[in-house]
C-alpha atoms as a PDB file:
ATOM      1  CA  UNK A   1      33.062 -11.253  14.483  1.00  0.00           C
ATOM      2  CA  UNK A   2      29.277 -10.503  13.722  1.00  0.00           C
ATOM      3  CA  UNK A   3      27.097 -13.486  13.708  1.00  0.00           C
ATOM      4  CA  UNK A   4      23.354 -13.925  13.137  1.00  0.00           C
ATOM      5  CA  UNK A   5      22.502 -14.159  16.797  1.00  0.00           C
ATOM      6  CA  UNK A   6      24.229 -10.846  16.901  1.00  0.00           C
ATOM      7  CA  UNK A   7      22.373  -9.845  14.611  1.00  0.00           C
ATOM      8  CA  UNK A   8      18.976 -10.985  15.793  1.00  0.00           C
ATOM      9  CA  UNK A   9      19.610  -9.780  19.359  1.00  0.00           C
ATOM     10  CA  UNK A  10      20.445  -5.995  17.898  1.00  0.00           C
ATOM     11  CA  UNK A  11      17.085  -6.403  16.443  1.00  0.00           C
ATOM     12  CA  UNK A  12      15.380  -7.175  19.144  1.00  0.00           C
ATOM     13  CA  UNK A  13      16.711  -4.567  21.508  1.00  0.00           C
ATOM     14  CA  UNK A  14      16.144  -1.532  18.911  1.00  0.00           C
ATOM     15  CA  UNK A  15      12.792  -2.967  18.743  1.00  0.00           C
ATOM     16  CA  UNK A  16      11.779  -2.856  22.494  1.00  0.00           C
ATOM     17  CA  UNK A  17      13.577   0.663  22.177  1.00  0.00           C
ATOM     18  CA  UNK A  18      11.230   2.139  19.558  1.00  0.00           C
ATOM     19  CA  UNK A  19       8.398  -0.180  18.520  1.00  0.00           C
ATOM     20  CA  UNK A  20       8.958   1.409  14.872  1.00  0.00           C
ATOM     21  CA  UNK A  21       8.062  -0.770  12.261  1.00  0.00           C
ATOM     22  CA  UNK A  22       9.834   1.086   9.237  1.00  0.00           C
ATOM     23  CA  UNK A  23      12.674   1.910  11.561  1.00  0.00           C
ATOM     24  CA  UNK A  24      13.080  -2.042  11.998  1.00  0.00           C
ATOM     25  CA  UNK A  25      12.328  -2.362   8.241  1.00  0.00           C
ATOM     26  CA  UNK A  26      15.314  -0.247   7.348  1.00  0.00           C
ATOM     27  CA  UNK A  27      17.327  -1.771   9.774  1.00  0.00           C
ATOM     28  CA  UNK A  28      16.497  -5.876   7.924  1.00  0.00           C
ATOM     29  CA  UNK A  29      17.422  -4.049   5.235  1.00  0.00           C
ATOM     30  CA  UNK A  30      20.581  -3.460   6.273  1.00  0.00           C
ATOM     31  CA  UNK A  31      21.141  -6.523   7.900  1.00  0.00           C
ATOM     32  CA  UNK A  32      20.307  -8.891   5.030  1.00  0.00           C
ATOM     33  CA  UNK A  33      22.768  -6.619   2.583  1.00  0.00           C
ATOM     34  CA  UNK A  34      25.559  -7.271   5.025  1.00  0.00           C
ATOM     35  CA  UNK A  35      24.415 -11.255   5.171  1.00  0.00           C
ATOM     36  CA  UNK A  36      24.764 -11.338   1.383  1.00  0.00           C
ATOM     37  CA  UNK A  37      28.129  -9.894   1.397  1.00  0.00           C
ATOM     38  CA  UNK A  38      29.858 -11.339   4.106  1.00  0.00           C
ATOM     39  CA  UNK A  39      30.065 -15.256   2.924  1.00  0.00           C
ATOM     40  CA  UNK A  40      30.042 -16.834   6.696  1.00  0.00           C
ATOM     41  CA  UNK A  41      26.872 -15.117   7.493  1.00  0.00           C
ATOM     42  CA  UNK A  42      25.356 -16.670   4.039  1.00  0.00           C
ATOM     43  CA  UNK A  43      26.701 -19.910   5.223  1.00  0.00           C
ATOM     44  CA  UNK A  44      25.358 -19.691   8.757  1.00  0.00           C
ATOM     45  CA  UNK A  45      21.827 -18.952   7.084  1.00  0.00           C
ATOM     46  CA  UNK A  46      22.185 -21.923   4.689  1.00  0.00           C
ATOM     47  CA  UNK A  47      22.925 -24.252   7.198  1.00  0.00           C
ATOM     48  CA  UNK A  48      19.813 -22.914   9.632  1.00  0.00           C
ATOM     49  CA  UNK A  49      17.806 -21.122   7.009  1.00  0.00           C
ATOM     50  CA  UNK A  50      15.208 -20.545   9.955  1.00  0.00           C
ATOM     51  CA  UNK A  51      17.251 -17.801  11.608  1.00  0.00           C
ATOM     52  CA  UNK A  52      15.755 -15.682   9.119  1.00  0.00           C
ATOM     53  CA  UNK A  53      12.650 -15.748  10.513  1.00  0.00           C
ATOM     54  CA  UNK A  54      14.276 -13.487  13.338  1.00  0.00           C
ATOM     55  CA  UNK A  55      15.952 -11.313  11.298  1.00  0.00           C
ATOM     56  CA  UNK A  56      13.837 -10.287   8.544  1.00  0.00           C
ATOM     57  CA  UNK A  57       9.902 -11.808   8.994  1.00  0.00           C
ATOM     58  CA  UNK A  58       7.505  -9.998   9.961  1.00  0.00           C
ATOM     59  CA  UNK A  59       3.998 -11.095  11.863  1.00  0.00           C
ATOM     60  CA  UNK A  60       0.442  -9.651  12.567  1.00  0.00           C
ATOM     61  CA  UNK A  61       0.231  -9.651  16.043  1.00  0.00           C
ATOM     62  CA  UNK A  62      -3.205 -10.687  17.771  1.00  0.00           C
ATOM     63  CA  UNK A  63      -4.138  -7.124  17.725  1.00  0.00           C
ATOM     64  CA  UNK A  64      -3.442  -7.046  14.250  1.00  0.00           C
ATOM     65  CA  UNK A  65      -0.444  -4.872  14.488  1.00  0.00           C
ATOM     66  CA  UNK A  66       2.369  -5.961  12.087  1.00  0.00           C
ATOM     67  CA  UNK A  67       5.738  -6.709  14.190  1.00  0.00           C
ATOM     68  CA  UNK A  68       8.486  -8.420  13.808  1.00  0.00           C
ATOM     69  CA  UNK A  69       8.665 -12.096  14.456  1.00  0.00           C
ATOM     70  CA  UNK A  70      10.311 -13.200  17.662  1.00  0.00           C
ATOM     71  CA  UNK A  71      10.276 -16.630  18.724  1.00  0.00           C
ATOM     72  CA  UNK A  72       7.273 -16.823  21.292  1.00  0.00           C
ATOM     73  CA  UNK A  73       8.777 -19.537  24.466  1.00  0.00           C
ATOM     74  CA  UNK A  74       6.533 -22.313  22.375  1.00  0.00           C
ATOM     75  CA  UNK A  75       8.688 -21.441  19.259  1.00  0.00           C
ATOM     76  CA  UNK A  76      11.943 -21.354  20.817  1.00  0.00           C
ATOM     77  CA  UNK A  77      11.895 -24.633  22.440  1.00  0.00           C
ATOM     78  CA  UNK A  78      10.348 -26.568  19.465  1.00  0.00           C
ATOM     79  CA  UNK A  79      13.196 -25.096  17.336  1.00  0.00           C
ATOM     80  CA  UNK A  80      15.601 -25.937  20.462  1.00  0.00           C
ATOM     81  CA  UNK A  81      14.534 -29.290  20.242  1.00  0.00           C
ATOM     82  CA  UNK A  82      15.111 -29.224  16.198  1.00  0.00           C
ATOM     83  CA  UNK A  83      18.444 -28.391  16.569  1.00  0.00           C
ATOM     84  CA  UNK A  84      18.735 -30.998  19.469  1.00  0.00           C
ATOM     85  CA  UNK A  85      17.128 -34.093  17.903  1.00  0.00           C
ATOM     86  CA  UNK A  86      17.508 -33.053  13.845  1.00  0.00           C
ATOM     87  CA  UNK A  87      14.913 -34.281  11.079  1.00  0.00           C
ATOM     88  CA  UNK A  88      15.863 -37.914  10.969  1.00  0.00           C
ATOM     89  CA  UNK A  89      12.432 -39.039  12.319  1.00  0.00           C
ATOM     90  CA  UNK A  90       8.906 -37.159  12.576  1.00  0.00           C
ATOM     91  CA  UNK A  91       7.757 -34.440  15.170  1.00  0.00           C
ATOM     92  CA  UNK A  92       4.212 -34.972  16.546  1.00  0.00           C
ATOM     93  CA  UNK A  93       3.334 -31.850  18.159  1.00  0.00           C
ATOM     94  CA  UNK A  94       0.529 -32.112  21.397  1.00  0.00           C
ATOM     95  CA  UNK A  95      -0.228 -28.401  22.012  1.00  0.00           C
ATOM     96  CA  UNK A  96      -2.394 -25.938  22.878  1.00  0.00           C
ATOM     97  CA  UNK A  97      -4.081 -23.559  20.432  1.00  0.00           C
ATOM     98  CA  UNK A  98      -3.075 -20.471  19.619  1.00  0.00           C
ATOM     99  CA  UNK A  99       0.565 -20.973  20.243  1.00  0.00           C
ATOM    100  CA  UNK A 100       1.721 -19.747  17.055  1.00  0.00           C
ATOM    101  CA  UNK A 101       2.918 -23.164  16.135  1.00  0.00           C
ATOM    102  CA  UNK A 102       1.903 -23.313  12.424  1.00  0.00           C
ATOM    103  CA  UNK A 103       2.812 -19.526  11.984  1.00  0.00           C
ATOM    104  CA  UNK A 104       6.080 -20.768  12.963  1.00  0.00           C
ATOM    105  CA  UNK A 105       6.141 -24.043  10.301  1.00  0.00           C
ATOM    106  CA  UNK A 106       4.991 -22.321   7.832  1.00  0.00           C
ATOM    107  CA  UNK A 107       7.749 -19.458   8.387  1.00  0.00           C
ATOM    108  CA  UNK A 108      10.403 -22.422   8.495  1.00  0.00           C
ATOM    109  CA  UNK A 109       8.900 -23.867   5.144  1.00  0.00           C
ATOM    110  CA  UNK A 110       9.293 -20.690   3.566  1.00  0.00           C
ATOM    111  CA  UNK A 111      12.776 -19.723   4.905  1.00  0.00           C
ATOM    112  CA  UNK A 112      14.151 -23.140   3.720  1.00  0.00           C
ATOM    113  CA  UNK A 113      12.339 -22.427   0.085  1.00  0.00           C
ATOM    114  CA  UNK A 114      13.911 -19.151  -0.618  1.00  0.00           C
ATOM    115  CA  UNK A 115      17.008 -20.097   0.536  1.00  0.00           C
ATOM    116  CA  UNK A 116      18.304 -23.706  -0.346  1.00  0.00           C
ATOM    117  CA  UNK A 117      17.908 -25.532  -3.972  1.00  0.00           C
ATOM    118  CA  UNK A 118      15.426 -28.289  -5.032  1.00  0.00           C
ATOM    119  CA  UNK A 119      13.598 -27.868  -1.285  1.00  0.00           C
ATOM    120  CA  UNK A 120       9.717 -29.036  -1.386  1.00  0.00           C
ATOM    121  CA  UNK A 121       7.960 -27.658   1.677  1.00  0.00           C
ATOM    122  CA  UNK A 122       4.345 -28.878   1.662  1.00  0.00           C
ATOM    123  CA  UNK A 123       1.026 -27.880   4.457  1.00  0.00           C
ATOM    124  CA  UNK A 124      -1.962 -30.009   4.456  1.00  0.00           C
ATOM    125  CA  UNK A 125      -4.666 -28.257   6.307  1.00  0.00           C
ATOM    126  CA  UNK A 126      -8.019 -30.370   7.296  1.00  0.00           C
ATOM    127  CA  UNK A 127     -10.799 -27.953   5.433  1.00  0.00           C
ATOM    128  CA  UNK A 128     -10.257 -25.589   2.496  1.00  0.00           C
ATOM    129  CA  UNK A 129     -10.764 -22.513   4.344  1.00  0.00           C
ATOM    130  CA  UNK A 130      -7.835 -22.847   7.039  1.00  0.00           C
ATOM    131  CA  UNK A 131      -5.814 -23.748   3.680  1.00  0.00           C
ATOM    132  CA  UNK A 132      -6.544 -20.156   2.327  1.00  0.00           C
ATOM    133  CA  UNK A 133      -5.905 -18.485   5.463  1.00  0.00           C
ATOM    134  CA  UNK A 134      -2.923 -20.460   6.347  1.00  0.00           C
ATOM    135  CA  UNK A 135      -1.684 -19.309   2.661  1.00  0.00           C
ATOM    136  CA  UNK A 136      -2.328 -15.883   2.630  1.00  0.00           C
ATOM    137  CA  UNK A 137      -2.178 -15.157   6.383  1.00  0.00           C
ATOM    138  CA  UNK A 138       1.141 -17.322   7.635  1.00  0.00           C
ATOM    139  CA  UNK A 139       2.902 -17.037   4.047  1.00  0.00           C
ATOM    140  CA  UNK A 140       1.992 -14.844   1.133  1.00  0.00           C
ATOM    141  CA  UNK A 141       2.363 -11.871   3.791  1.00  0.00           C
ATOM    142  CA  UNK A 142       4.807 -12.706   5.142  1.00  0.00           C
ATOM    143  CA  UNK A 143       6.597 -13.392   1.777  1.00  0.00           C
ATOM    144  CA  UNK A 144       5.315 -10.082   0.550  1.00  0.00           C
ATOM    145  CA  UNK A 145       7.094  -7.959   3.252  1.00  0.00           C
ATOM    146  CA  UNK A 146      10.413  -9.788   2.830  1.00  0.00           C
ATOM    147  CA  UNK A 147      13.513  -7.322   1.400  1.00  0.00           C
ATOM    148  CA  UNK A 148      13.375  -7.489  -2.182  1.00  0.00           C
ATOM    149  CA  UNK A 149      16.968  -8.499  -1.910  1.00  0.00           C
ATOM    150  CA  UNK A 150      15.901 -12.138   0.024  1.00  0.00           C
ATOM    151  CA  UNK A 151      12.983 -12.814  -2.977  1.00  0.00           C
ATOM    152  CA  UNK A 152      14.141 -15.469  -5.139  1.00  0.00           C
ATOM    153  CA  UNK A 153      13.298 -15.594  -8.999  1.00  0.00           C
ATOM    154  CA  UNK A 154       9.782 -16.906  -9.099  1.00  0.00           C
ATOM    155  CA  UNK A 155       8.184 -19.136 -11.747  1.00  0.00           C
ATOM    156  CA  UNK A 156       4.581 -18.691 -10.135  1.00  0.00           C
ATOM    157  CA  UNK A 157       2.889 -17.366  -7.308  1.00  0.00           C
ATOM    158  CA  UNK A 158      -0.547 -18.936  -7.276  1.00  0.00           C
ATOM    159  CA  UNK A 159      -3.193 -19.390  -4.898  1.00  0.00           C
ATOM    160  CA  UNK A 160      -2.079 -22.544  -3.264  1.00  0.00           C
ATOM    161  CA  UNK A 161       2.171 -22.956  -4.445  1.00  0.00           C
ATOM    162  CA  UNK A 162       5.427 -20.486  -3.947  1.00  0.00           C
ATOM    163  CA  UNK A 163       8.104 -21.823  -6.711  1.00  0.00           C
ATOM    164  CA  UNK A 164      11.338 -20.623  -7.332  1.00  0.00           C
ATOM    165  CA  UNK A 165      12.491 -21.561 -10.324  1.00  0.00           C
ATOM    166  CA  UNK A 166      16.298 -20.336 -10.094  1.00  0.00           C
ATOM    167  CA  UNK A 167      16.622 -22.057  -6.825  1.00  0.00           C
ATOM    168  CA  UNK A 168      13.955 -25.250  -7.871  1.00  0.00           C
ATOM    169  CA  UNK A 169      12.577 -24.780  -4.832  1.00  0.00           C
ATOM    170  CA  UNK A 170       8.956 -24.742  -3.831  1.00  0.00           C
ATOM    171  CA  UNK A 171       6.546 -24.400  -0.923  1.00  0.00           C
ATOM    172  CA  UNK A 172       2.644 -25.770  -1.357  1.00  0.00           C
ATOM    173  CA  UNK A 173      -0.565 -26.199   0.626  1.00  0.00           C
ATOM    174  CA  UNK A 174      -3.652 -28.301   0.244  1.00  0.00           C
ATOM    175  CA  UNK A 175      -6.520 -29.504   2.149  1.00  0.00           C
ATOM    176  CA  UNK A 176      -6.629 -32.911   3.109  1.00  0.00           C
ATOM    177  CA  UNK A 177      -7.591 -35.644   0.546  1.00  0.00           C
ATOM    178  CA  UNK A 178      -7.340 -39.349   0.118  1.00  0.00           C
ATOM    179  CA  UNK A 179      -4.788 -38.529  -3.257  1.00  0.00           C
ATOM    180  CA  UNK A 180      -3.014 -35.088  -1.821  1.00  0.00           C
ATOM    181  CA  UNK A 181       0.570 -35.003  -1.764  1.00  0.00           C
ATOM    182  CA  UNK A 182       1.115 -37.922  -4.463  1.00  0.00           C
ATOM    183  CA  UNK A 183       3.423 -38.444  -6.461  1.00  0.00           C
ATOM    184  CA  UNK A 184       5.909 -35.640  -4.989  1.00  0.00           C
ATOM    185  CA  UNK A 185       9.291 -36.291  -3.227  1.00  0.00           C
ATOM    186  CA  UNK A 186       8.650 -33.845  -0.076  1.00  0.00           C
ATOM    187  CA  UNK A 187      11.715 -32.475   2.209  1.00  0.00           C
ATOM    188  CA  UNK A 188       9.160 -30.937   5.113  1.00  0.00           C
ATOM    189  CA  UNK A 189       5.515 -31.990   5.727  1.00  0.00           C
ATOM    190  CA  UNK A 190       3.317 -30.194   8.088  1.00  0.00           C
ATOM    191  CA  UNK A 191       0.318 -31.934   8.939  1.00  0.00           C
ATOM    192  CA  UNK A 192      -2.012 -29.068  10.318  1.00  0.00           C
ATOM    193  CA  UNK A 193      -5.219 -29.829  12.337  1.00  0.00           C
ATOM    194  CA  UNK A 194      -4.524 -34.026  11.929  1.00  0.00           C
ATOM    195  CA  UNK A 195      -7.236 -34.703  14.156  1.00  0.00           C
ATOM    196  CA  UNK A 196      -9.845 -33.450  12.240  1.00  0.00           C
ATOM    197  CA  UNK A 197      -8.978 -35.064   8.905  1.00  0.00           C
ATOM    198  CA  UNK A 198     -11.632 -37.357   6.905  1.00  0.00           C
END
């Protein structure tokens, strides 16, 4: 029986094979249609709605080549520990930069957003220009580059907000203020940059 590690791991090998990006892109293609129509596969991604990131998202690579995006060892054992210790209480993350750590939040946020109901994912960033880029360089692409058939109904698609409106579901971003984030019931938080808040 086919399962999304299966799938995942065939990715990954015709990947090191070839190193083809629209080879790989016709090969999520394929992969997502048979998610959608087989209903345990659909129920293995609603339950983990981050394997997706393995299966279909895509990444630019520090020498800006657009790939497909693997768990780095940093990824993989934060998402280990995840599964290990759940959502109950908060993660406080003590790492070093350029890990790929809020590549790979921001990649969960949006997984859970186009794929469960009434999810709020929401990013505080400490200045206004790492809110921009972490919009339209760690989600709008890779959003953008999803199969069509894994892009919910959307209300809007602004500058700073993904919502969803079939699926109530919404991801958002703002820089850090003493009033951000009132107001809202929130599902996933991601604190980016804490130490450098106001």
């Amino acid at each position: 029986m086919l399962t999304v590690t299966d799938i995942i791991e065939k990715r990954r090998k015709i990947w090191e094979e070839r190193h083809d990006v629209e080879y790989d892109k016709e090969y999520v293609r394929a992969a997502v249609r048979k998610i959608l129509a087989t209903p345990f596969l659909v129920q293995a991604v609603k339950a983990r709605p981050y394997v997706l990131i393995e299966i279909a998202f895509y990444i630019v690579d520090k020498k800006r080549n657009t790939v497909p995006f693997f768990f780095n060892d940093v990824q993989r054992d934060f998402v280990k520990q995840l599964q290990t210790v759940g959502t109950d209480k908060p993660f406080f993350v003590l790492k070093g930069r350029q890990q790929g750590f809020t590549s790979l939040i921001t990649a969960m946020q949006l997984s859970f957003a186009i794929v469960r109901k009434n999810f709020s994912g929401f990013t505080m960033a400490d200045r206004s220009d790492n809110t921009l880029a972490i919009f339209n360089d760690k989600a709008r692409v890779v959003y953008d580059r999803l199969p069509d058939e894994l892009k919910p109904s959307e209300k809007f698609n602004s500058r700073n907000e993904m919502f969803f409106d079939k699926l109530n579901s919404s991801w958002r971003i703002a820089t850090a203020t003493d009033q951000v984030g009132r107001s809202r019931t929130l599902n996933f938080v991601h604190f980016s940059e804490v130490a450098f808040y106001e």
